[in-house]
N, C-alpha and C. Protein backbone atom coordinates (compact mmCIF):
# COMPACT_ATOMS: atom_id res chain seq x y z
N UNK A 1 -37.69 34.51 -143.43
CA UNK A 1 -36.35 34.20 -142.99
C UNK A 1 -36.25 32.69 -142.82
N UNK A 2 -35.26 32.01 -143.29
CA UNK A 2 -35.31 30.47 -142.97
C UNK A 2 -33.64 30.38 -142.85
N UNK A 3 -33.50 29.15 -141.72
CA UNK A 3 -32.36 28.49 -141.41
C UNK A 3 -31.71 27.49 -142.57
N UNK A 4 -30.51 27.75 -143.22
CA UNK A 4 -30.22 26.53 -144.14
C UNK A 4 -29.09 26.12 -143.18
N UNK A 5 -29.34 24.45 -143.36
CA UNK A 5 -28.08 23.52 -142.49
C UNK A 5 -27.27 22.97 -143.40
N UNK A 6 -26.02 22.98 -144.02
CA UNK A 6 -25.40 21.89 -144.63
C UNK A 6 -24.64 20.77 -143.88
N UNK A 7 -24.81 19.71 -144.39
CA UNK A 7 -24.34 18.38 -143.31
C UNK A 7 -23.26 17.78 -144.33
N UNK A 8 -22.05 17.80 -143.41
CA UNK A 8 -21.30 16.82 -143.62
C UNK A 8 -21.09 15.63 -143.09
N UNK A 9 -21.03 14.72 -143.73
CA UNK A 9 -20.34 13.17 -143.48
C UNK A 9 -19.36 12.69 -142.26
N UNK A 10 -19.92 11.73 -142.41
CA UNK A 10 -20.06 10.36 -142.55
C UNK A 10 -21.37 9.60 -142.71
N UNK A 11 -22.41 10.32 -142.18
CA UNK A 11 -23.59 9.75 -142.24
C UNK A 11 -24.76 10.38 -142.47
N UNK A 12 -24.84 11.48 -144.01
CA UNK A 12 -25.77 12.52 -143.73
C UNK A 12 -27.12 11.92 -143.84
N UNK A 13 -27.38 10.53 -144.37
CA UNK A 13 -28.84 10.07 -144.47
C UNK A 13 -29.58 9.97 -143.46
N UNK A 14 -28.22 9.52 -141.82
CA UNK A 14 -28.67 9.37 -140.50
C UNK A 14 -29.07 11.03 -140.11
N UNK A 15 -28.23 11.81 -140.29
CA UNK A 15 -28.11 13.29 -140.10
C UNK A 15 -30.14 14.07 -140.27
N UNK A 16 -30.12 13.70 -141.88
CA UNK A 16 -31.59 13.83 -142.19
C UNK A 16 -32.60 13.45 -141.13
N UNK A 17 -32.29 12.35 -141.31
CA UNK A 17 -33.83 11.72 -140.55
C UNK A 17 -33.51 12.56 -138.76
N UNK A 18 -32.47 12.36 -138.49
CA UNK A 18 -32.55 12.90 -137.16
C UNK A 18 -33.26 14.36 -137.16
N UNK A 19 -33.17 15.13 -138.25
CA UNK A 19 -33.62 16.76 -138.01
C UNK A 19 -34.90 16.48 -138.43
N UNK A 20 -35.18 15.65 -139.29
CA UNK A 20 -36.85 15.50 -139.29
C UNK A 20 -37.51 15.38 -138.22
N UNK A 21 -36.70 14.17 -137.65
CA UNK A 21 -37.43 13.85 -135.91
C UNK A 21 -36.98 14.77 -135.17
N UNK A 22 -36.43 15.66 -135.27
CA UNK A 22 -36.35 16.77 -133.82
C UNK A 22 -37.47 17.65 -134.45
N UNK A 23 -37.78 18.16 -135.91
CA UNK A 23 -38.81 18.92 -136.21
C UNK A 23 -40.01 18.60 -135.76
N UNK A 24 -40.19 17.07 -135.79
CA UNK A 24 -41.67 16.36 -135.57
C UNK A 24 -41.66 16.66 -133.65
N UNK A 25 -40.13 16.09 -133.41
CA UNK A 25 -40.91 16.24 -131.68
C UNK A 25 -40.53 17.64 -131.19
N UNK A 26 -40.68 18.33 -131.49
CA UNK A 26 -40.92 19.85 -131.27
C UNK A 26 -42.22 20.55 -131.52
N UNK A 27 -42.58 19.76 -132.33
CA UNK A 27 -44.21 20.17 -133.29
C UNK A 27 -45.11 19.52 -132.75
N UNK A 28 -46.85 20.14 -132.52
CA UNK A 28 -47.31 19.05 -132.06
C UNK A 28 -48.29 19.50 -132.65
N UNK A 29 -48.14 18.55 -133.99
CA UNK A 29 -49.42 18.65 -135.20
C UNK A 29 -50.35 18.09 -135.15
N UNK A 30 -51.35 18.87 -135.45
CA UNK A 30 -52.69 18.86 -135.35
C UNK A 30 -53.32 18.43 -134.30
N UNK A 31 -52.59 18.44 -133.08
CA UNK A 31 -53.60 18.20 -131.92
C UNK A 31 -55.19 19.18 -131.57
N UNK A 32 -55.43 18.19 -130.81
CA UNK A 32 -57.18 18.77 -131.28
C UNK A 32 -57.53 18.94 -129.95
N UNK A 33 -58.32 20.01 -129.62
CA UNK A 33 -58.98 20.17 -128.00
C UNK A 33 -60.15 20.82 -127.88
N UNK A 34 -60.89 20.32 -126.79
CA UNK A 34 -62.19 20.84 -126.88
C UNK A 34 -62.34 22.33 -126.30
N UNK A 35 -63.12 22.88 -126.69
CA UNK A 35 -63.41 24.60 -126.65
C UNK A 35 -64.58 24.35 -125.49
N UNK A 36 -65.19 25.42 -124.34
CA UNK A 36 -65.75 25.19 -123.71
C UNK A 36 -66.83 24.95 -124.41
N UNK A 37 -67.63 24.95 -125.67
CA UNK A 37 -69.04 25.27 -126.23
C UNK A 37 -68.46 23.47 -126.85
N UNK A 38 -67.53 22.75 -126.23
CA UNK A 38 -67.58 21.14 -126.96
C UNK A 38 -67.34 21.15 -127.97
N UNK A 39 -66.88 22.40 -128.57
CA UNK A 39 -66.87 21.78 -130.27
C UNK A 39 -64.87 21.47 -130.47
N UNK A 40 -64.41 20.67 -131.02
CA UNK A 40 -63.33 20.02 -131.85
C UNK A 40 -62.23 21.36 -131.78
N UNK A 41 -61.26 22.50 -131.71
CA UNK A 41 -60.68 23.16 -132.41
C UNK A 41 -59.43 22.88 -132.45
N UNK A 42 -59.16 22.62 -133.92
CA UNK A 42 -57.60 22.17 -134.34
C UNK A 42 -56.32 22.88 -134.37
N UNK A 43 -55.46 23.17 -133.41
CA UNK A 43 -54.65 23.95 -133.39
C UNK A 43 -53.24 23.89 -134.72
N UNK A 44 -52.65 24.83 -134.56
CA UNK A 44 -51.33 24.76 -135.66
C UNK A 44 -50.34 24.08 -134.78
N UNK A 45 -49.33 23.75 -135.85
CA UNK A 45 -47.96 22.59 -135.05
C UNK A 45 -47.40 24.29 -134.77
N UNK A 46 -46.68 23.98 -133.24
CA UNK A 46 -46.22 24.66 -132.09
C UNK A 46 -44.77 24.08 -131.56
N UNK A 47 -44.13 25.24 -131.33
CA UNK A 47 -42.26 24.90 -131.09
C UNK A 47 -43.25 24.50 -129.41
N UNK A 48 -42.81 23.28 -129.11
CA UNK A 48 -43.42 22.74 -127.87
C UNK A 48 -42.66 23.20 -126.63
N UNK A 49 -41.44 23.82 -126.78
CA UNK A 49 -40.74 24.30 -125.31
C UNK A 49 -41.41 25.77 -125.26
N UNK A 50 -41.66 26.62 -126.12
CA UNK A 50 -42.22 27.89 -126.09
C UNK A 50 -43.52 28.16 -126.43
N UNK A 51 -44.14 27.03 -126.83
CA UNK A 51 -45.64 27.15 -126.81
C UNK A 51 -46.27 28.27 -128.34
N UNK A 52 -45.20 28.51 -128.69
CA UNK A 52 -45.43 29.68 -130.29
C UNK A 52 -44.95 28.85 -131.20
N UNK A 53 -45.93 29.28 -132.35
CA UNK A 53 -45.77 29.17 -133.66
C UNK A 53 -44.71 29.33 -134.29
N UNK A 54 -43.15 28.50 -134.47
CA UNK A 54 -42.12 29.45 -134.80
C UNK A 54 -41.79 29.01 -136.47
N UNK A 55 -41.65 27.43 -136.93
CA UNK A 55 -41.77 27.65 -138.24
C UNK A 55 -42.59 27.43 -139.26
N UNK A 56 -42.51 27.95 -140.14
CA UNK A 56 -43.47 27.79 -141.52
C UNK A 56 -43.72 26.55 -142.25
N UNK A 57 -42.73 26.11 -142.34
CA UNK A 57 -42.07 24.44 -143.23
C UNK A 57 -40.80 24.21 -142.39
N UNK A 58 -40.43 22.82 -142.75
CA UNK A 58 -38.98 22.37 -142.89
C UNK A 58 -38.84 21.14 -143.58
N UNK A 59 -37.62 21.02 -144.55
CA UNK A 59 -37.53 20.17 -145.11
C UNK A 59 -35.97 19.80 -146.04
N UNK A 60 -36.15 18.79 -146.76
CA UNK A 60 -34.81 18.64 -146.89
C UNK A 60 -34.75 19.00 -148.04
N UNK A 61 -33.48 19.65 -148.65
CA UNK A 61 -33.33 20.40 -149.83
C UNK A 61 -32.35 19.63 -150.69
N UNK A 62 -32.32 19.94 -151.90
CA UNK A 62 -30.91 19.66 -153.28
C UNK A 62 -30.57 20.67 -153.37
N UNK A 63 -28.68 20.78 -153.68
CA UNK A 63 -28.32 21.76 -153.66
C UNK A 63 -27.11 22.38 -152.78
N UNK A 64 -27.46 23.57 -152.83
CA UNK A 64 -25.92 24.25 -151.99
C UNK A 64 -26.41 23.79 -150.16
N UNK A 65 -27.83 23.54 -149.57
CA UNK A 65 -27.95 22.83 -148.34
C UNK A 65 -28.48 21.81 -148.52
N UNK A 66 -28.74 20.73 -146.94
CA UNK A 66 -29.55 19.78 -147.20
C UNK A 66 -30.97 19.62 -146.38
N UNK A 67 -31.17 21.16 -145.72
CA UNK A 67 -31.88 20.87 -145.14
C UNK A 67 -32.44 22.44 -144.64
N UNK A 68 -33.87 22.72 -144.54
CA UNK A 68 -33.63 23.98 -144.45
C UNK A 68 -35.13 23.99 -143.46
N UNK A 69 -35.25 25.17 -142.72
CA UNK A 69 -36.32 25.59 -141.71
C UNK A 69 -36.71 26.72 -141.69
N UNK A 70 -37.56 26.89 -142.14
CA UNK A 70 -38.43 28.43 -142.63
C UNK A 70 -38.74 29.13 -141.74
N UNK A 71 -38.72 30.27 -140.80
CA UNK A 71 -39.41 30.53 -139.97
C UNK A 71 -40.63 31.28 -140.13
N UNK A 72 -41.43 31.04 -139.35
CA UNK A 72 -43.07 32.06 -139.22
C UNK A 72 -42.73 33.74 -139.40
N UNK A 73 -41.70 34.18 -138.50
CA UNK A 73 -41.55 35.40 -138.53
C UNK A 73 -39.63 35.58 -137.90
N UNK A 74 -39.60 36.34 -138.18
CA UNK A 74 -37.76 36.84 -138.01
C UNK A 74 -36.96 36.40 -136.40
N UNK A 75 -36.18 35.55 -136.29
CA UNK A 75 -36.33 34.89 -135.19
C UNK A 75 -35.45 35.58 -133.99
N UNK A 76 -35.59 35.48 -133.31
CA UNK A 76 -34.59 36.14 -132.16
C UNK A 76 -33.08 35.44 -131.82
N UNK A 77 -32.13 36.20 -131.78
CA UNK A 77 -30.61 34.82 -131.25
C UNK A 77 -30.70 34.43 -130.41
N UNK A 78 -31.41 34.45 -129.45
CA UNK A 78 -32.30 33.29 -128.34
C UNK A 78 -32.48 31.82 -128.89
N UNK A 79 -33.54 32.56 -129.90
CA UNK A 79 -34.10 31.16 -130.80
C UNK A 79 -33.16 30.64 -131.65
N UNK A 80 -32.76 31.41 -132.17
CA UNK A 80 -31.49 30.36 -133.41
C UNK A 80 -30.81 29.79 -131.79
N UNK A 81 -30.04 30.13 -131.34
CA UNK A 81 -29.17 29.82 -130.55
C UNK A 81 -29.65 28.30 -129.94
N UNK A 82 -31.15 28.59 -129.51
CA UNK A 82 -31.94 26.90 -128.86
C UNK A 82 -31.74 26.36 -129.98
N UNK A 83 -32.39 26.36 -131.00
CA UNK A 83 -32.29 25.48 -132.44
C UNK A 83 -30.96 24.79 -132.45
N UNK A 84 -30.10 25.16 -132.56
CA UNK A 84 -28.35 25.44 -132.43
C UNK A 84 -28.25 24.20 -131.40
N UNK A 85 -28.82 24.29 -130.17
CA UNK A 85 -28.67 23.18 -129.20
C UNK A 85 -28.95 22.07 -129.35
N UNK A 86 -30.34 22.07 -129.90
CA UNK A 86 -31.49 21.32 -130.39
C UNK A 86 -30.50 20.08 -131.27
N UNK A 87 -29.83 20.97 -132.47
CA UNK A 87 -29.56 20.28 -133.49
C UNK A 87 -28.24 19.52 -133.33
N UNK A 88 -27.27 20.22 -132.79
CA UNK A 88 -26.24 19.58 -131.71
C UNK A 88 -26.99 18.47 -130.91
N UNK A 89 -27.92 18.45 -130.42
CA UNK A 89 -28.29 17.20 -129.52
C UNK A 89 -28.77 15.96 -130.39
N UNK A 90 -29.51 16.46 -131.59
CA UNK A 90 -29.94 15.62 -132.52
C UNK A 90 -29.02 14.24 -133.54
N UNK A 91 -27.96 15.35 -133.59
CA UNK A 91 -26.83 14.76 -134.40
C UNK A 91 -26.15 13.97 -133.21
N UNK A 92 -26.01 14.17 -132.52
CA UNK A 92 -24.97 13.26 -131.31
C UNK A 92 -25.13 12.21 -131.82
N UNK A 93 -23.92 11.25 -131.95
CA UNK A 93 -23.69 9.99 -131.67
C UNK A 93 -24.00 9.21 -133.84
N UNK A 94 -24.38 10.30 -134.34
CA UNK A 94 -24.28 10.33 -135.76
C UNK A 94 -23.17 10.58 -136.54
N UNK A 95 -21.83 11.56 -135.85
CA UNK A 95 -20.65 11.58 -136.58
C UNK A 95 -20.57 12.52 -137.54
N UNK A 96 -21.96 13.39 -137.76
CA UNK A 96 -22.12 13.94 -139.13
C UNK A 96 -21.60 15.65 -137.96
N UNK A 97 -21.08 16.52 -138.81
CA UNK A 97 -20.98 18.01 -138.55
C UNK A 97 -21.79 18.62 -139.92
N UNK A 98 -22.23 19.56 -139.44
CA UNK A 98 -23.15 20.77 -140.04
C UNK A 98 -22.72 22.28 -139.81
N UNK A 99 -23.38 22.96 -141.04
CA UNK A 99 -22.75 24.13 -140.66
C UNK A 99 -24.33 24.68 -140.37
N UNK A 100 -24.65 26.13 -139.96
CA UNK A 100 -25.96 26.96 -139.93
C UNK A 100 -25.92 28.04 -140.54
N UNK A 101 -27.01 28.42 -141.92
CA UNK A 101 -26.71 30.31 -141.97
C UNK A 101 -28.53 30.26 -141.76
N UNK A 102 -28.52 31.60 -141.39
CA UNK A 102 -29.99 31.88 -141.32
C UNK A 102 -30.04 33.08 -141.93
N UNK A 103 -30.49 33.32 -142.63
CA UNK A 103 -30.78 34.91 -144.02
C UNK A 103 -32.43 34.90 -143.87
């Protein structure tokens, strides 16, 4: 199941980079922690308010969207709904509107 966003204008290049950076600070890739036996274990990037694994990829697309977010597994309207906030907070002060479908 993945989220497609289409962004409209005025500024979708600003639009982009902003959902990249809300993907990155939500994710906290490849952090590394020690196991009691000392050894290194590298965890997966993690939705950081819920502590779970929620997407697969995200990235920006050509085409009928510009931007799309894969999820790990079928998401709850909890979760779209935070995302939804998320991305509203992201865009602020960018001018750009977006639409959301998630299939």
């Amino acid at each position: 199941m993945a989220s497609y966003i289409k962004l409209y204008g005025p500024s979708i290049s600003k639009a982009l980079e902003k959902l990249e950076a809300l993907v990155e600070k939500n994710k906290l890739a490849g952090k590394e922690t020690i196991s009691p036996d000392q050894s290194a274990v590298k965890t997966e990037p993690i939705w950081a308010r819920t502590g779970e694994v929620l997407f697969e990829k995200c990235r920006v697309t050509c085409g009928t969207y510009d931007f799309m977010i894969d999820w790990r597994r079928q998401p709850t309207v909890a979760q779209i709904k935070e995302l939804i906030k998320e991305i509203d907070k992201a865009l602020e002060g960018t001018g750009c509107r977006y639409t959301i479908t998630t299939l």
